[in-house]
Every structure is written in structure tokens, then in C-alpha cells.
Protein backbone atom coordinates (compact mmCIF):
# COMPACT_ATOMS: atom_id res chain seq x y z
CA UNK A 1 -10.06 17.76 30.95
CA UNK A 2 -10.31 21.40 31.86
CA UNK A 3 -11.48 24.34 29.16
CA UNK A 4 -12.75 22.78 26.49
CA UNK A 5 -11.01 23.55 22.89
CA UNK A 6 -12.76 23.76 19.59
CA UNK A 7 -11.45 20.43 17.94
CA UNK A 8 -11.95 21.69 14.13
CA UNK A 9 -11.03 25.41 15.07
CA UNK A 10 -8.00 24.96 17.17
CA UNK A 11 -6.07 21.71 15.57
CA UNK A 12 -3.09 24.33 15.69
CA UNK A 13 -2.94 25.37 18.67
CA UNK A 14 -2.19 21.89 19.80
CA UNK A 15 0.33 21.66 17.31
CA UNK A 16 1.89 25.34 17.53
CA UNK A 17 5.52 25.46 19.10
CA UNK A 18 6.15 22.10 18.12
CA UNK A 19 9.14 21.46 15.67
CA UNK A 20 8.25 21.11 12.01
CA UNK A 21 8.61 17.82 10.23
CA UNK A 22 11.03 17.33 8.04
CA UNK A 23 9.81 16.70 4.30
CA UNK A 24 11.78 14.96 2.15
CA UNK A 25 13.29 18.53 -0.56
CA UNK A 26 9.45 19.91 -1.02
CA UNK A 27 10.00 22.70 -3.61
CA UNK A 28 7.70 25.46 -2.85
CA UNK A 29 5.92 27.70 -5.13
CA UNK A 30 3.17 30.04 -5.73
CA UNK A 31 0.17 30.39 -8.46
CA UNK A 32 -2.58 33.09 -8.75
CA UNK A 33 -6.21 31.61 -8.52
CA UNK A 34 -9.26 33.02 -7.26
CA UNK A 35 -7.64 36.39 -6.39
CA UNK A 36 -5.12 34.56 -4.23
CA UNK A 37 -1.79 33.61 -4.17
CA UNK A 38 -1.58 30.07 -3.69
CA UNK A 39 1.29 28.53 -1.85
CA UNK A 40 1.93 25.00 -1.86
CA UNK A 41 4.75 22.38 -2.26
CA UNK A 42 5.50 18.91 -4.38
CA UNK A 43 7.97 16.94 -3.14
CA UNK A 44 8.20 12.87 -4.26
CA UNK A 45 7.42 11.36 -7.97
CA UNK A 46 4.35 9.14 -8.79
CA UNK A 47 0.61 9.54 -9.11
CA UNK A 48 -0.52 13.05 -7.91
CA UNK A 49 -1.56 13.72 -4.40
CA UNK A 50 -3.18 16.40 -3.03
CA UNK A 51 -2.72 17.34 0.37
CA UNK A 52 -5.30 19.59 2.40
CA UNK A 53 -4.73 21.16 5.85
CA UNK A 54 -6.97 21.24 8.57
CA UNK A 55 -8.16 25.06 10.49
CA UNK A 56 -5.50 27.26 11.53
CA UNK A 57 -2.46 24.86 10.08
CA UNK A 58 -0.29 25.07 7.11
CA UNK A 59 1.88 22.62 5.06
CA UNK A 60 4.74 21.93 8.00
CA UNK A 61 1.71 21.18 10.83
CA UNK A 62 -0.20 18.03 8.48
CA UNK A 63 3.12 16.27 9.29
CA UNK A 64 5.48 13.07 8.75
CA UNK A 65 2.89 11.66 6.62
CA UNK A 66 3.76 13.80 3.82
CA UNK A 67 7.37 12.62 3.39
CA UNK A 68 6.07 9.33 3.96
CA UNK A 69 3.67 9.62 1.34
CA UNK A 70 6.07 11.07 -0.95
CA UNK A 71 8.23 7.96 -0.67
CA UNK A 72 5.64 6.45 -3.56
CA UNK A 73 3.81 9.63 -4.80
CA UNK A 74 3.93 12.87 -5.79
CA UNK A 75 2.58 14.74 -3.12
CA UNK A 76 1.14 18.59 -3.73
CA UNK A 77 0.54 19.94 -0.67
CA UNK A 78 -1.42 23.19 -0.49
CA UNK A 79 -2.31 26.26 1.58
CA UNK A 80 -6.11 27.72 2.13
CA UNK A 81 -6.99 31.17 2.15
CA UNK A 82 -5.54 32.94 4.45
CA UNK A 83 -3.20 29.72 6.17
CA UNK A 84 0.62 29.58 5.97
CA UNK A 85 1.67 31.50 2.89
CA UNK A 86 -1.30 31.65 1.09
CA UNK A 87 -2.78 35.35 0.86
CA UNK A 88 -6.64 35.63 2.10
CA UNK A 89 -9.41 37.85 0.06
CA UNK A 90 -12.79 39.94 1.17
CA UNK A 91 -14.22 36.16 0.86
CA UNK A 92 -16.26 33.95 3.88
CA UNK A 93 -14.25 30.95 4.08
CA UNK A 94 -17.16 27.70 3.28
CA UNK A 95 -16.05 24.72 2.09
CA UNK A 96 -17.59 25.27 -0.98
CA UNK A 97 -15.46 28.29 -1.81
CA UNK A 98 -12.38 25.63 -0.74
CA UNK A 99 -12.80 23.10 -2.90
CA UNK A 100 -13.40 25.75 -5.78
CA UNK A 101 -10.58 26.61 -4.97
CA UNK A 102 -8.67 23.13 -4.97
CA UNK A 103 -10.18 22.55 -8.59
CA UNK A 104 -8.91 25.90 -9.89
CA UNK A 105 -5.30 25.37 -8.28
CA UNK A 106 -5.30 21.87 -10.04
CA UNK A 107 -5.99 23.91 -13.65
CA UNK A 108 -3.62 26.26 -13.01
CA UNK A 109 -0.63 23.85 -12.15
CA UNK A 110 -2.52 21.25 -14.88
CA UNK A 111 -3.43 18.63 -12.70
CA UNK A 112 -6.34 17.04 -14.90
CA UNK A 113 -7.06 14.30 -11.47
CA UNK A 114 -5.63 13.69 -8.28
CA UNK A 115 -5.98 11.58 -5.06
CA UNK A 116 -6.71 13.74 -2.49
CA UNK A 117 -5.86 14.02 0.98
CA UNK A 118 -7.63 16.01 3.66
CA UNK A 119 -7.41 16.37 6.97
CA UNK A 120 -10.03 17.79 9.60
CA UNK A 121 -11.25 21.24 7.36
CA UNK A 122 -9.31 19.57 4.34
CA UNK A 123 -11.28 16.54 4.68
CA UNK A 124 -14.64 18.09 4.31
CA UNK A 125 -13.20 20.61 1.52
CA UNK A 126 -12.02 17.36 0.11
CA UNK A 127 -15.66 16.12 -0.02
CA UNK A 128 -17.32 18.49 -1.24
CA UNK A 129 -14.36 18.36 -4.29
CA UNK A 130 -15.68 15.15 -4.60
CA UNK A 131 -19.17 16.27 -4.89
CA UNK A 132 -18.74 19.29 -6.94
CA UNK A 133 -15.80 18.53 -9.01
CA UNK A 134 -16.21 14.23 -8.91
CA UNK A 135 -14.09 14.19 -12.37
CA UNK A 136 -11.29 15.80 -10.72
CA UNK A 137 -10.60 13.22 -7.73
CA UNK A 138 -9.91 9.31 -8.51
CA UNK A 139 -10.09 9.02 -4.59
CA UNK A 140 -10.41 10.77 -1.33
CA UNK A 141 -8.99 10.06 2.22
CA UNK A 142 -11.11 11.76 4.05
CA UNK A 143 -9.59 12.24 7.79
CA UNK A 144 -11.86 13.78 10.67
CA UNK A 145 -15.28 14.59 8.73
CA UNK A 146 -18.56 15.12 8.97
CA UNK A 147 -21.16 15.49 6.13
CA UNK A 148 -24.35 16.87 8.38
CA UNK A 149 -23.97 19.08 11.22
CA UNK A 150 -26.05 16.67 12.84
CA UNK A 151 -22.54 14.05 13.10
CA UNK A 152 -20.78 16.81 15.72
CA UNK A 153 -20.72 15.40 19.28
CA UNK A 154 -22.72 17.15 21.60
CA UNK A 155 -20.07 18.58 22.81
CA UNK A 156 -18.59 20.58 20.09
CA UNK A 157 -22.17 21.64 18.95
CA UNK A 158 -22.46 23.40 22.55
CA UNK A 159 -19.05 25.03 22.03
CA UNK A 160 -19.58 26.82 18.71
CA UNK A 161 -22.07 29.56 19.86
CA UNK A 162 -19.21 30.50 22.24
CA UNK A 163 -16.60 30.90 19.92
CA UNK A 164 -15.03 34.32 20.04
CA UNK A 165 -11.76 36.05 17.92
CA UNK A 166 -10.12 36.90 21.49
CA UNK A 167 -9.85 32.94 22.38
CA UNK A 168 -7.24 32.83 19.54
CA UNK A 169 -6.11 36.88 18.89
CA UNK A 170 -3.09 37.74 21.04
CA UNK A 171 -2.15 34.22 21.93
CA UNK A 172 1.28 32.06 21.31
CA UNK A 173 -1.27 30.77 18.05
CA UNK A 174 -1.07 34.14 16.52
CA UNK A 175 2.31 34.20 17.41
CA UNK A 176 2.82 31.20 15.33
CA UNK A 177 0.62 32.15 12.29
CA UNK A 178 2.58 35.39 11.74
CA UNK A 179 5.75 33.90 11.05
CA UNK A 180 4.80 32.68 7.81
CA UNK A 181 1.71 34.81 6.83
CA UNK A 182 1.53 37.15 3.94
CA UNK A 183 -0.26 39.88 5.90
CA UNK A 184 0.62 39.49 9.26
CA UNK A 185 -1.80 41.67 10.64
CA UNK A 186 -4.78 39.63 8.98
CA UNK A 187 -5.45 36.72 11.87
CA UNK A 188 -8.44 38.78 13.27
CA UNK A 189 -10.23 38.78 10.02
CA UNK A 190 -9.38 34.91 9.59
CA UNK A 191 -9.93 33.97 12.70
CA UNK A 192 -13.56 35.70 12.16
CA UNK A 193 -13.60 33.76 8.83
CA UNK A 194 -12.89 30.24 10.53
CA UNK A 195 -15.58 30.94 13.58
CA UNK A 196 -18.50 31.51 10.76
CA UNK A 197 -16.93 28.33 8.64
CA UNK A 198 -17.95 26.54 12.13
CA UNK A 199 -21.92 27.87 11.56
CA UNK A 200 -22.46 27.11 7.86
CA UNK A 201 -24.73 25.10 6.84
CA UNK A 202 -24.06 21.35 6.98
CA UNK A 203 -26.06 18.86 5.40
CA UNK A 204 -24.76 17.10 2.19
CA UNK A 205 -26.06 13.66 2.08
CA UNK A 206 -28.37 13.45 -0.93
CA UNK A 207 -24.89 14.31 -2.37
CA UNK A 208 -22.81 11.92 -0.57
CA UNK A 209 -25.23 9.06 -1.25
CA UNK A 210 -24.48 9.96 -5.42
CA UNK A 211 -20.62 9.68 -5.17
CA UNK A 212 -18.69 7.17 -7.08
CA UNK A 213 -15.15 8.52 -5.83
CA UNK A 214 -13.58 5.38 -3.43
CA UNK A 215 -13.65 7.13 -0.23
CA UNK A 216 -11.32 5.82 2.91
CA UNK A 217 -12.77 7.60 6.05
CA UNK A 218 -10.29 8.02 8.76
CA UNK A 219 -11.82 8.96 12.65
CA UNK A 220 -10.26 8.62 15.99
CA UNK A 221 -12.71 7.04 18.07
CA UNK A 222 -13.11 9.94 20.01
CA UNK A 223 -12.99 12.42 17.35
CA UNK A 224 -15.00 15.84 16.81
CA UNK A 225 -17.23 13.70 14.52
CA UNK A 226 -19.63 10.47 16.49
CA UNK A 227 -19.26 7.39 15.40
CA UNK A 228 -22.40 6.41 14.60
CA UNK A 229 -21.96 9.61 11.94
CA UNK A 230 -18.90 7.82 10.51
CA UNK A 231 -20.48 4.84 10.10
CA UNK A 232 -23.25 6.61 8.17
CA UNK A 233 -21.43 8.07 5.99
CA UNK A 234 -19.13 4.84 4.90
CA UNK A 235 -22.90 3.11 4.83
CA UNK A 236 -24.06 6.24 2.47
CA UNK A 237 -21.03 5.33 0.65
CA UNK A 238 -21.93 1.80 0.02
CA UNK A 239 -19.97 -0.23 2.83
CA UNK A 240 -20.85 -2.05 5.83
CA UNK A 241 -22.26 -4.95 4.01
CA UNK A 242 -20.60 -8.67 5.38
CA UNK A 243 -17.70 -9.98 3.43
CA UNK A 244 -17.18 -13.32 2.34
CA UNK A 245 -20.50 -14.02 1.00
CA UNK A 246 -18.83 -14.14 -2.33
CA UNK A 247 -19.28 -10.23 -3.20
CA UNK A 248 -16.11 -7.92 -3.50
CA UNK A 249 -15.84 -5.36 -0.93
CA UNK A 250 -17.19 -1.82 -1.43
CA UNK A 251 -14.24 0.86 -3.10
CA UNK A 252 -14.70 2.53 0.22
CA UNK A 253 -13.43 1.86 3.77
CA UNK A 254 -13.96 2.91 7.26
CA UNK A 255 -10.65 3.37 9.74
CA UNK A 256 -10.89 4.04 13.55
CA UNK A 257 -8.30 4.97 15.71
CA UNK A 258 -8.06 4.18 18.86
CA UNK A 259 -7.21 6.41 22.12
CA UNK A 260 -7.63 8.99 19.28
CA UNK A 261 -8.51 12.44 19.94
CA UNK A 262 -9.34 14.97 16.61
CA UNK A 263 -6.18 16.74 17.28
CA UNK A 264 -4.19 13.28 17.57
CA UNK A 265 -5.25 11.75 14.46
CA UNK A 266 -2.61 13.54 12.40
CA UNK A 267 -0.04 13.21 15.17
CA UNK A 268 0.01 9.25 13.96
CA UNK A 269 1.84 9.41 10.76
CA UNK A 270 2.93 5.63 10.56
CA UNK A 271 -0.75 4.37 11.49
CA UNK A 272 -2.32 7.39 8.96
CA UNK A 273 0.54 5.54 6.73
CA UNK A 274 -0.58 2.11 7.07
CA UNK A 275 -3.79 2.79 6.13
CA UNK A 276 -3.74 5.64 3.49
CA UNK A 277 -1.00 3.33 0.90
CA UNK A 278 -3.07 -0.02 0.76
CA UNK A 279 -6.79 2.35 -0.09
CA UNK A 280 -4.37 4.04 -2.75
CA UNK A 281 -3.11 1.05 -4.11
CA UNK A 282 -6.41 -1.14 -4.41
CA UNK A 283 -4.91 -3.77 -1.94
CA UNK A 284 -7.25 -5.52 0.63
CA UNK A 285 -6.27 -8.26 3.77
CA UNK A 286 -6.12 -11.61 2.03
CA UNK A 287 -8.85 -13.73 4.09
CA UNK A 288 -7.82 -17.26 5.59
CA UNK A 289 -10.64 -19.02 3.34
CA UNK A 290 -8.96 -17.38 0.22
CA UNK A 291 -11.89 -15.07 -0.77
């Protein structure tokens, strides 16, 4: 397929130029946390969502599937460090420092526990929320993830010692970033942030194995992340065992796409949809035999 793209580090610039989504009346607002000034936006009554971007988006990129969401909760929608309208600090971006983040934004807007939401560098942000804050998240959709650096394909794991600022500095991307950014001369030093995100450490199963938060794992089924790896982690998570042998399922669930790129798994809002509202509500496919 030509030049090959950083899935995780480039979602955007698939997505840049394209129109934004409509959302059904967000109202947007800022909070101080962490030295930062937080944007995000709720939009839609109900049980509290949390919705977390992937690399290099904002709120508009992650979508239809936040109005659709917000038909039956009430979605809160945030921006990282340095994304959209959200200032950046003299901080490495690691997922750690994310979902510190996510659990100090919830204090400061009192959010005591949320669903949560994530998408591609959301997702993982969203699990390790899950791991470090586990009382703050009933459950997690967890879209695009990987929990070992081990679960990359090959591919991607070649492509991240190549990773430079000038494959995203001076191009339509930055171009795109500026129009909503705080500092708009600040996409070097997050771009720089976002390449060493891609070469932190990566390996959190002891703590994935210890989670009690329902996870739904969505991957296209030719995502960033194998699929042997997503099938390890909804196994670490207690699923994969056969149902109707008079057991209930596990809280967890696996979801593949398919024809699904990483960049094309939020580009399926209805499908995301159709999956993400029956995990939230508890619902399961009635079986034929009535078990």
C-alpha cells in the first residue's frame, strides 16, 4: 500500500481535512488539573461517559459515535495534553501520566465513576485507569489496544525506530492541529512527546490479569494490535471459555471488525454503536436453547 504510516501515531492524519461530525449541543468547557487546562465537552443526560481520543486527534475527530452515544448517556468527552484545546506542560506524554490525568479531571468536575471510552491512545490510557484508578471506572471499552509491546504487528514494531518530528512538522496535519491549539507553535514538542509515547515501556499483564472492571475490547481485524494479542488479553480478562455449558458469560467481551484497518475502526460509528450500548447495558444475544 505504498509508505507505510504509523497506525497509533498518525490516526489524524487520516482523518485531517475531513468535515467534523456534528454532536448533538456539546457544551464545552475548561478545568485546571495537573498544570493544564483541560478542555472537554458533555453533551446528552444519563450515566457518565468518558470519552478518550486517540494520538494526534481531538474531540470533533473520535466522531458520530459521540452523538450517538449521547442519545442514552451523558457523554464527557476530553482533550490530552497538548491535543485540541487542551494546553501541554514540560511533561513526557506515558499513559500513565494520562490516566492520572483522567482521574484528576473526574475530581475536579466530581465525577466519583464513569464508563469509559477510549479509542487507539485513549484505549490504553483507559486501561491503565482501570489498573491504577479501578474504583473510578464501572467499565471500559477499550478500542485498538495493546497491553505488551509484544501484541504490535511486526510491522508497526519495525516502523517506530524510524519515526521522526519532520514526517508530521510542516504538513496539512500541523495545519490542522493549529486551528484549535492553545499554543500553536507547540506541535514540534508534541509531536516529540507522541514519538517517545511509541517507545515506553509496555508490558502490563500481571496487572491486567487482576482487573475486575467489565472490559469490551474492540479490534479491526487488521488493526495495529495482532489478534492473537486481543485474544490474550480478553483470555487475561477471563473470557474465551464455551457458553452454554450452564455458566454465565464472562463481564468481558471481545469484538472484531472486519475489513478493518486501525484508522477505520472509529470511522464505523453505527457498528462501534451496536456494540458499545448492549456491553453498557448488561444485555447479551438470547441463545435458541434459552440459556
Amino acid at each position: 500500500m505504498g509508505k507505510l504510516i504509523a497506525p497509533l501515531a498518525t490516526t489524524a492524519l487520516l482523518l485531517a481535512g475531513t468535515a467534523a461530525f456534528a454532536q448533538s449541543e456539546p457544551k464545552g468547557a475548561s478545568v485546571s488539573v495537573n498544570g493544564m487546562e483541560i478542555y472537554y465537552e458533555t453533551s446528552g443526560e444519563g450515566d457518565p461517559l468518558i470519552v478518550l481520543h486517540g494520538a494526534y486527534m481531538n474531540i470533533d475527530t473520535m466522531g458520530e459515535i459521540i452523538p450517538m452515544l449521547a442519545q442514552t448517556h451523558q457523554v464527557i468527552a476530553i482533550e490530552f495534553q497538548g491535543h485540541g484545546r487542551t494546553t501541554d506542560i514540560d511533561r513526557p506524554i506515558t499513559y500513565p501520566n494520562l490516566a492520572d490525568d483522567v482521574a484528576d479531571f473526574m475530581d475536579a468536575i466530581d465525577i466519583e465513576k464513569a464508563d469509559v471510552f477510549g479509542y487507539s491512545m485513549g484505549a490504553a490510557a483507559g486501561l491503565q485507569l482501570a489498573i491504577r484508578h479501578p474504583e473510578k471506572v464501572d467499565q471500559l471499552i477499550a478500542a485498538s489496544v495493546a497491553y505488551d509491546v509484544s501484541g504490535w504487528q511486526p510491522a508497526f514494531t519495525a516502523f517506530i525506530p524510524q519515526m521522526a518530528p519532520e514526517m508530521f512538522v510542516g504538513t496539512p496535519m500541523e495545519d490542522d492541529w493549529k486551528k484549535l491549539a492553545a499554543n500553536p507553535e507547540g506541535f514540534r514538542a508534541l509531536v516529540e512527546k507522541l514519538i517517545a509515547l511509541e517507545k515506553e515501556p509496555m508490558a502490563w499483564e500481571a496487572e491486567v490479569k487482576t482487573l475486575k472492571t467489565p472490559v469490551l475490547i474492540i479490534a479491526g481485524d487488521a488493526d495495529v494490535s495482532t489478534l492473537e494479542h486481543n485474544v490474550a488479553l480478553f483470555r487475561l480478562l477471563g473470557g474465551g471459555d464455551m457458553g452454554d455449558m450452564g455458566q454465565p458469560l464472562a463481564a468481558s467481551r471481545l469484538a472484531v471488525l472486519p475489513a478493518t484497518s486501525h484508522t477505520a475502526v472509529i470511522s464505523q460509528p453505527a457498528l462501534l454503536h451496536m456494540l458499545i450500548e448492549p456491553f453498557l447495558q448488561g444485555t447479551t444475544p438470547a441463545s435458541f436453547m434459552g440459556m
